[in-house]
N, C-alpha and C. Protein backbone atom coordinates (compact mmCIF):
# COMPACT_ATOMS: atom_id res chain seq x y z
N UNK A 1 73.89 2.54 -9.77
CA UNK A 1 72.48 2.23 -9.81
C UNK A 1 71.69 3.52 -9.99
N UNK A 2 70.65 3.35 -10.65
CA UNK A 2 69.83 4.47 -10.91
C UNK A 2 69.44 4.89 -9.14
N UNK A 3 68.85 6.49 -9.60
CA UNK A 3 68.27 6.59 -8.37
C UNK A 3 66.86 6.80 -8.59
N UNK A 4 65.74 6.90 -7.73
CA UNK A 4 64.27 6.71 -8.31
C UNK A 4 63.73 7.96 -8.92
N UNK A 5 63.14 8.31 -9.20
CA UNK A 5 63.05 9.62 -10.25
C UNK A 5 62.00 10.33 -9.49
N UNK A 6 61.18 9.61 -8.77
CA UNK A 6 59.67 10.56 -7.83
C UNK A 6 59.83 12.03 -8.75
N UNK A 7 58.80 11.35 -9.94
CA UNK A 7 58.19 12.55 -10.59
C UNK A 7 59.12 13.13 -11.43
N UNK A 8 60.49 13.30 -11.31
CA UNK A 8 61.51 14.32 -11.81
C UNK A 8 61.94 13.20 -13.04
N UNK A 9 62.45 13.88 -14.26
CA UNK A 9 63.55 13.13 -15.13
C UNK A 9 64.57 12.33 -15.05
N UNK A 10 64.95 11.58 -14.81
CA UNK A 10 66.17 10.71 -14.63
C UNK A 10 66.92 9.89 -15.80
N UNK A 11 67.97 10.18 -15.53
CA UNK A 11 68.91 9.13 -16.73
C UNK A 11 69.11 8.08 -15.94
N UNK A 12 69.27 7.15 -17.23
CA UNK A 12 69.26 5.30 -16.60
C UNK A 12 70.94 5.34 -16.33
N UNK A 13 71.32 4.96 -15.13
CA UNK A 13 72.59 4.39 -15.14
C UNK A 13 73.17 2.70 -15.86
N UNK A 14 73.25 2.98 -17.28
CA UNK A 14 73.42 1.72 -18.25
C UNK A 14 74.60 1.54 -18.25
N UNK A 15 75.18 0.49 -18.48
CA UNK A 15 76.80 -0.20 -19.09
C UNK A 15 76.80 0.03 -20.19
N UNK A 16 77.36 -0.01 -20.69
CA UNK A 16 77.41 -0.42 -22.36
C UNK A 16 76.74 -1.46 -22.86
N UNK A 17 76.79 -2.60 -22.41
CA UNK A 17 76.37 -3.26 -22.46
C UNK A 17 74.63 -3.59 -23.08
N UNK A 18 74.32 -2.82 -21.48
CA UNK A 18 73.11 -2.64 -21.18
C UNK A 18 71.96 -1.96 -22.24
N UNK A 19 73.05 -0.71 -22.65
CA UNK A 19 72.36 0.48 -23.65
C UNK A 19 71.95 -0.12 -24.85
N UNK A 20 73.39 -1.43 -24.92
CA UNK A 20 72.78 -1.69 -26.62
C UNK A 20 71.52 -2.85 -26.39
N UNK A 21 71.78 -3.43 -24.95
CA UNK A 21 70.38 -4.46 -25.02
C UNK A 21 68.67 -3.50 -25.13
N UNK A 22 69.16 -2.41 -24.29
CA UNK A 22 67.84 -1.49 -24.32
C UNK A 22 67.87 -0.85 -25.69
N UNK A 23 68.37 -0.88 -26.41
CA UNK A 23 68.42 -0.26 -27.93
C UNK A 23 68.08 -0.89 -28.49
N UNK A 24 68.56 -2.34 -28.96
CA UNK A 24 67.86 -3.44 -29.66
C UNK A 24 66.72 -3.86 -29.19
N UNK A 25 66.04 -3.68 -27.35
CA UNK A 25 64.73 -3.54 -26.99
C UNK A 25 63.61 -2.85 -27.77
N UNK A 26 64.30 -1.72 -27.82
CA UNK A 26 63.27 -0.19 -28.41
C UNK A 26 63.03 -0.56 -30.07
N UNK A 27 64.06 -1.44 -30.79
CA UNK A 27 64.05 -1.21 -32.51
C UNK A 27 63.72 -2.31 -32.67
N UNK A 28 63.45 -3.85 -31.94
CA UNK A 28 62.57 -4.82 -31.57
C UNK A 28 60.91 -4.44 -32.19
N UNK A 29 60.56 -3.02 -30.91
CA UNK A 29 59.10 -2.69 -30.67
C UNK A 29 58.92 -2.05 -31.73
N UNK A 30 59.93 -0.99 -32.06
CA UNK A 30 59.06 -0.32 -33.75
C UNK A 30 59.56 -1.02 -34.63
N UNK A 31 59.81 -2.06 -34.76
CA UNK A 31 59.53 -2.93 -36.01
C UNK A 31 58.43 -3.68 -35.70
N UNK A 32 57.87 -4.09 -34.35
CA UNK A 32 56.85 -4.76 -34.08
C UNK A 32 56.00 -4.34 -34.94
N UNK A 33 56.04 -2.68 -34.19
CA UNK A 33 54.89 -1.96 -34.49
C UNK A 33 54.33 -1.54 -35.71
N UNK A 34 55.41 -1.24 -36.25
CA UNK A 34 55.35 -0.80 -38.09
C UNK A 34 54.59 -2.26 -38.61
N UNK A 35 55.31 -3.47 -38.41
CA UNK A 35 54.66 -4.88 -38.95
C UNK A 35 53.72 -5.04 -38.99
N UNK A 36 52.90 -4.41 -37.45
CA UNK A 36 50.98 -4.55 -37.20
C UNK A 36 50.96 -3.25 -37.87
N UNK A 37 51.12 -2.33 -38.37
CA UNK A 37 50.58 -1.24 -38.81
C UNK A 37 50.39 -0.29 -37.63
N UNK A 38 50.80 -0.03 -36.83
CA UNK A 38 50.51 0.82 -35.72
C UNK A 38 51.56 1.82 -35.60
N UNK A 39 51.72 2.92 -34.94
CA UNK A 39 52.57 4.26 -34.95
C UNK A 39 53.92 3.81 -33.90
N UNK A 40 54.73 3.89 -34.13
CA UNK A 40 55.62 3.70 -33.76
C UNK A 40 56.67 4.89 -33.09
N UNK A 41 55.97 5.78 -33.18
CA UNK A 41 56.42 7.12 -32.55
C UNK A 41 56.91 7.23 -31.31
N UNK A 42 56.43 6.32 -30.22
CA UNK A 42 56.95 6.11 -28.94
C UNK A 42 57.92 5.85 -28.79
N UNK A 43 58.49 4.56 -29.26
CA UNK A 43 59.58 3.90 -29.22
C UNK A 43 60.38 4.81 -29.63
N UNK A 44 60.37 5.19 -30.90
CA UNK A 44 61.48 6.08 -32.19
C UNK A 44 61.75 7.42 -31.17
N UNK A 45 60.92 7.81 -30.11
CA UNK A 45 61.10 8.56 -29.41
C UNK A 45 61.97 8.81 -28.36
N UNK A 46 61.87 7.19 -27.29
CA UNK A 46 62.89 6.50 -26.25
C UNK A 46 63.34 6.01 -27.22
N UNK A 47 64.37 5.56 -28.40
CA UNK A 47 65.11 5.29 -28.92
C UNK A 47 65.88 6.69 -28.99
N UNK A 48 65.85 7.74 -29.55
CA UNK A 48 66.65 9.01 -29.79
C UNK A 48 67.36 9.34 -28.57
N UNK A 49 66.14 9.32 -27.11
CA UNK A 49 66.65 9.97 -26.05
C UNK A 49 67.43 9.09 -25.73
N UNK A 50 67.31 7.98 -25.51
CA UNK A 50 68.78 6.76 -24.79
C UNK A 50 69.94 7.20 -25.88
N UNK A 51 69.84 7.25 -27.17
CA UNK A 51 71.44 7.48 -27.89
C UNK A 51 71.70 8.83 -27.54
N UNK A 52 71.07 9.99 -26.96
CA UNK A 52 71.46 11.23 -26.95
C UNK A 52 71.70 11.42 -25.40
N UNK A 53 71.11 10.15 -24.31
CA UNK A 53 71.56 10.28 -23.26
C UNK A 53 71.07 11.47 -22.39
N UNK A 54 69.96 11.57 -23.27
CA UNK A 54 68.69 12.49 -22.36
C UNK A 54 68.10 11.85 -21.27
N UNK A 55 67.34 11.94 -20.55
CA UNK A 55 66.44 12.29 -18.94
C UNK A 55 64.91 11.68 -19.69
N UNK A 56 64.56 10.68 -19.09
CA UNK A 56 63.51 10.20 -19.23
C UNK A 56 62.44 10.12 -18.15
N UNK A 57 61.27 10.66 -18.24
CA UNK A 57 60.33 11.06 -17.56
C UNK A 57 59.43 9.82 -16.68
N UNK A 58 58.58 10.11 -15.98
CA UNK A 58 58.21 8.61 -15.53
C UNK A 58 56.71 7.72 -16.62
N UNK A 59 56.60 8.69 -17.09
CA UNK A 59 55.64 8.06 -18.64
C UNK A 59 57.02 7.27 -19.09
N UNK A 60 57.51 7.37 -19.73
CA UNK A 60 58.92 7.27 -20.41
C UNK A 60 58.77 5.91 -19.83
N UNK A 61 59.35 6.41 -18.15
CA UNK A 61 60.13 4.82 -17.91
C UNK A 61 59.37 3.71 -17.69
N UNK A 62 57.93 3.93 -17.62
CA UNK A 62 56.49 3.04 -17.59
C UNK A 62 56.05 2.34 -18.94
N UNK A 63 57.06 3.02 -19.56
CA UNK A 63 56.86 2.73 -21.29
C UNK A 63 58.06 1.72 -21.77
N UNK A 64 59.15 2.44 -21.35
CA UNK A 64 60.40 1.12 -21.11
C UNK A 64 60.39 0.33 -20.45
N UNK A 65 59.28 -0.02 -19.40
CA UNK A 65 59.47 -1.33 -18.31
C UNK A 65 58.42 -1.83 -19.13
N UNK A 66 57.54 -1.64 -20.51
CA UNK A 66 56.72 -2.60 -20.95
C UNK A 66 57.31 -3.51 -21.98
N UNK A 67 58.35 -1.96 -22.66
CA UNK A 67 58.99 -2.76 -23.52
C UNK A 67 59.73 -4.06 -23.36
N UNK A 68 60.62 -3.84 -22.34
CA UNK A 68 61.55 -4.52 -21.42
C UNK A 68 61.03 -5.88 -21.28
N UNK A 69 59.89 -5.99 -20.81
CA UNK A 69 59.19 -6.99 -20.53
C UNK A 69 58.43 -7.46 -22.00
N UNK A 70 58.14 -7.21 -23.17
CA UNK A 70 58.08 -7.65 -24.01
C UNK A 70 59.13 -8.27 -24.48
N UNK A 71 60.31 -7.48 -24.74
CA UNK A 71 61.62 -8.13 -25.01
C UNK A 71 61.76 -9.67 -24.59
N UNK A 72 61.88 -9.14 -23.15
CA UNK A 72 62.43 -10.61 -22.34
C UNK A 72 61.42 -11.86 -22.58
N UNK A 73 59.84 -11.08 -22.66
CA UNK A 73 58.91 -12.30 -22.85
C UNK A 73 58.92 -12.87 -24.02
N UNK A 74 59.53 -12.02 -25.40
CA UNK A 74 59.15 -12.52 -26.78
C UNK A 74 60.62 -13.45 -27.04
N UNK A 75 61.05 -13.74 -26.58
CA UNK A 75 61.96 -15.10 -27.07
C UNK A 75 63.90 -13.80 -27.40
N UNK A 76 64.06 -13.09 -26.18
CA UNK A 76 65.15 -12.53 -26.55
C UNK A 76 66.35 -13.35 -26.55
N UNK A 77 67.22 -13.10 -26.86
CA UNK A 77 68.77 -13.81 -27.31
C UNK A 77 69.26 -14.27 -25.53
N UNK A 78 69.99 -15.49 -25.39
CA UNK A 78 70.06 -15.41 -24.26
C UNK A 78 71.47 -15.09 -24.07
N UNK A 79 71.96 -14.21 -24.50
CA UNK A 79 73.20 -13.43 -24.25
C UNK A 79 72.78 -12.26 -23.72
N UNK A 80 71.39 -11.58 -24.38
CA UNK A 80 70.36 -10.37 -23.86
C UNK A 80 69.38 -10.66 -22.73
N UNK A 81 69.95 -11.89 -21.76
CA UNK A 81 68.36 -12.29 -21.13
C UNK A 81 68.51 -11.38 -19.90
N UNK A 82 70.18 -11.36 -19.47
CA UNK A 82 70.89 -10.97 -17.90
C UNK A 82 70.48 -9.88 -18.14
N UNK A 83 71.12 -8.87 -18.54
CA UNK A 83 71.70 -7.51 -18.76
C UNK A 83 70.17 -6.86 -19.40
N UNK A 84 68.72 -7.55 -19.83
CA UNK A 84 67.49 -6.99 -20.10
C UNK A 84 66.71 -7.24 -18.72
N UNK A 85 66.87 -8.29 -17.96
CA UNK A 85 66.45 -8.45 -16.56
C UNK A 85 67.06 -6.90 -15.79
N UNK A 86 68.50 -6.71 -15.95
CA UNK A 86 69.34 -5.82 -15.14
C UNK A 86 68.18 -4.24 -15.38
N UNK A 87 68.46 -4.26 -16.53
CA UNK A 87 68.04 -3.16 -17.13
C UNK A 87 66.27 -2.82 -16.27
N UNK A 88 65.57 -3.79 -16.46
CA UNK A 88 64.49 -3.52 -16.15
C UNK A 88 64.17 -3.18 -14.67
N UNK A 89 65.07 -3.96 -13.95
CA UNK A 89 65.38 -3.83 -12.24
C UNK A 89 65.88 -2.39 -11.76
N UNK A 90 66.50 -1.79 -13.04
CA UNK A 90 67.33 -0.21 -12.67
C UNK A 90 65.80 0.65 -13.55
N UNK A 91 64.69 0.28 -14.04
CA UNK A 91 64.29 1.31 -14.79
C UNK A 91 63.13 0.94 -12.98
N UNK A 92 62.98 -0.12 -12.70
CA UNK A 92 61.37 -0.37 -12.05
C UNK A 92 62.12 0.77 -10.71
N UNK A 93 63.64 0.54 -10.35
CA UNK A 93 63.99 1.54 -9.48
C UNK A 93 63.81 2.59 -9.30
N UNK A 94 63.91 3.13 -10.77
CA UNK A 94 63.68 4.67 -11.03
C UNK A 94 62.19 5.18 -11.02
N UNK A 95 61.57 4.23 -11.14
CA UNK A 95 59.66 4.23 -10.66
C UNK A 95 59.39 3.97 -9.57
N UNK A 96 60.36 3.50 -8.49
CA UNK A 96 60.09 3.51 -7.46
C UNK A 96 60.02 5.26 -6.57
């Protein structure tokens, strides 16, 4: 389980699983975003750091618990419903 980040960088403790549901989360939102015409730089941003397995900040993880919750709210796969719930429960941890 993640541990809470109070302020500092933290990496998400993901499965495999998990990484590719939060990956297909993140490339979900910048295709959203590109579709409305809007910058998509955020995402493309937490997309790089999760495949490179960088330390995400608490902007970061306030930004992945929206995505997260877009995901799950916009009609995700229900093979992705568990393991995007999981995911979001280990990021809201790390904001704790």
């Amino acid at each position: 389980m993640t541990a809470p980040a109070h302020d500092c960088p933290t990496t998400l403790d993901l499965s495999r699983q998990e990484a590719w549901v939060l990956h297909t989360a993140l490339l979900d939102t910048v295709e959203r975003e590109l579709d409305e015409g809007n910058d998509a730089e955020r995402a493309l941003t937490l997309l790089v750091r999760l495949e490179e397995g960088k330390r995400f900040d608490r902007e970061q993880l306030k930004y992945l618990t929206s995505v997260l919750r877009s995901y799950i709210d916009g009609g995700v796969p229900p093979r992705d419903r568990s393991p995007a719930r999981d995911i979001l429960q280990n990021v809201q941890t790390a904001l704790a």
